[in-house]
C-alpha atoms as a PDB file:
ATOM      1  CA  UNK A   1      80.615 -29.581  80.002  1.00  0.00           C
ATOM      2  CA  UNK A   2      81.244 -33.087  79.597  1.00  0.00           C
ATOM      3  CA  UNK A   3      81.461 -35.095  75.824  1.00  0.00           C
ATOM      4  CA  UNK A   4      81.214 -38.931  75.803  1.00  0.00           C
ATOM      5  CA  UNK A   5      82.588 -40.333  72.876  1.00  0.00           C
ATOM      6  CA  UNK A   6      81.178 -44.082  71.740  1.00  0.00           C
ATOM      7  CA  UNK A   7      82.697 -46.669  69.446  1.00  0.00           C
ATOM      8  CA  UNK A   8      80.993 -49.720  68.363  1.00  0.00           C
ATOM      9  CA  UNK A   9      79.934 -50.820  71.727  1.00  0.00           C
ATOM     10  CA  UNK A  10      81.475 -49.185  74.404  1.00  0.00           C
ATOM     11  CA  UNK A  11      82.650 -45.507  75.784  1.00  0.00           C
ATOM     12  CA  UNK A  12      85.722 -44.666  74.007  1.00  0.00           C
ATOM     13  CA  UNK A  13      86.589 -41.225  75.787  1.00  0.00           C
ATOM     14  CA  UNK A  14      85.336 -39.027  78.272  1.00  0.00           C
ATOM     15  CA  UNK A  15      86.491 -35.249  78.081  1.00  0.00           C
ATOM     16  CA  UNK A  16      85.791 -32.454  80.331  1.00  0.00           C
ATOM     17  CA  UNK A  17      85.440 -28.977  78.308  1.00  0.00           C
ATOM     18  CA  UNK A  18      86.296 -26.246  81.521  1.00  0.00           C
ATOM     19  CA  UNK A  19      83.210 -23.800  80.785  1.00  0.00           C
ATOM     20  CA  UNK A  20      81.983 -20.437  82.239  1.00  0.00           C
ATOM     21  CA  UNK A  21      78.783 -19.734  83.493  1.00  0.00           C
ATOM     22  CA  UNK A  22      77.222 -16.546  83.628  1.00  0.00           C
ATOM     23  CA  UNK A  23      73.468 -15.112  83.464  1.00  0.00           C
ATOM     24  CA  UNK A  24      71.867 -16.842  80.789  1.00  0.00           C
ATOM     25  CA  UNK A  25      75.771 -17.457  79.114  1.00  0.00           C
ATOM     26  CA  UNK A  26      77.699 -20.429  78.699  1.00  0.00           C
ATOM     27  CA  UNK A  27      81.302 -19.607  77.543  1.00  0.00           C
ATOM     28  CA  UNK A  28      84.446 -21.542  76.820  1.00  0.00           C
ATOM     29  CA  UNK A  29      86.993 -20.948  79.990  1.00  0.00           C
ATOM     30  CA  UNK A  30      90.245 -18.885  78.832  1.00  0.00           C
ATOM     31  CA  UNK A  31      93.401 -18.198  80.070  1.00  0.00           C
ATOM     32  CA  UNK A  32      93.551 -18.571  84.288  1.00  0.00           C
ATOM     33  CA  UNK A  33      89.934 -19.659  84.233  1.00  0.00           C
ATOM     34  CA  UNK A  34      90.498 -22.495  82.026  1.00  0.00           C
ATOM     35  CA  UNK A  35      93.703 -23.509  83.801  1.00  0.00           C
ATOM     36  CA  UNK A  36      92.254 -23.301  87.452  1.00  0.00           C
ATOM     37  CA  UNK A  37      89.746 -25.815  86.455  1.00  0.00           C
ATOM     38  CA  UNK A  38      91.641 -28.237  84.674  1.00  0.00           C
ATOM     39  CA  UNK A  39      94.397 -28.152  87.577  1.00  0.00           C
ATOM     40  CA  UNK A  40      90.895 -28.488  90.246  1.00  0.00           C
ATOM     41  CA  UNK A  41      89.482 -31.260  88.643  1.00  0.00           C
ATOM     42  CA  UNK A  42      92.818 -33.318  87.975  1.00  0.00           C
ATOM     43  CA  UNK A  43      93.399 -32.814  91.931  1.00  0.00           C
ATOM     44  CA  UNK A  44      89.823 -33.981  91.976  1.00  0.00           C
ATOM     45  CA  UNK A  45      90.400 -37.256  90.050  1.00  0.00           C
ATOM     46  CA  UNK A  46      93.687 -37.928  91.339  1.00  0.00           C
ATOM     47  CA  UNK A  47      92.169 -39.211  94.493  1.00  0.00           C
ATOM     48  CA  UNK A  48      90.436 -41.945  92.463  1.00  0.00           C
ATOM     49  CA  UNK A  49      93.266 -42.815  90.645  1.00  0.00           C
ATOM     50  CA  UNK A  50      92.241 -41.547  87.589  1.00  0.00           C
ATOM     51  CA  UNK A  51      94.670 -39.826  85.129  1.00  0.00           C
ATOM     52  CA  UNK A  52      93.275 -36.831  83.342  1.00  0.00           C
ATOM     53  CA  UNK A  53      95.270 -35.701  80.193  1.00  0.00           C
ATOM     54  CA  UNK A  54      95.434 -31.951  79.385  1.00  0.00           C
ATOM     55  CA  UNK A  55      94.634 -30.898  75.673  1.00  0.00           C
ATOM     56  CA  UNK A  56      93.868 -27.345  74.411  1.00  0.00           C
ATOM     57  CA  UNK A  57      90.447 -27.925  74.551  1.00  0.00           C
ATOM     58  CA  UNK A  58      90.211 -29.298  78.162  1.00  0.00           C
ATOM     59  CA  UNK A  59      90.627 -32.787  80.081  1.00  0.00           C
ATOM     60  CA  UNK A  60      90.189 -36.312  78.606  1.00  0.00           C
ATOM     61  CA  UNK A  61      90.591 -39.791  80.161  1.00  0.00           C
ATOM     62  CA  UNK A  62      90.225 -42.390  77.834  1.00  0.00           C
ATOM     63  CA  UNK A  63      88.251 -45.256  79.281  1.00  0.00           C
END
């Protein structure tokens, strides 16, 4: 799940909340889950040269 956060006129942050999906279910990613895909998707945006920053909650990049 993604959040975009705004200020006054611009994006402020962008943060990636690892999530897993199941039949009808969307739960928060724990434990291996949750650190597979933040570990995945900081590989991912590596290649573009951008830096994600690891918080309990997930990834953020702050743009």
């Amino acid at each position: 799940m993604f959040l975009v956060e705004v200020g006054d006129r611009s994006l402020y942050k962008l943060r990636l909340i690892p999530v897993h999906l199941s039949y009808a279910q969307v739960n928060l990613a724990k434990g291996t889950e949750f650190n597979t895909i933040c570990d995945r998707m900081q590989s991912l945006c590596a290649a573009f040269n951008t830096n994600l920053r690891q918080t309990s909650e997930g990834l953020e990049v702050k743009l």
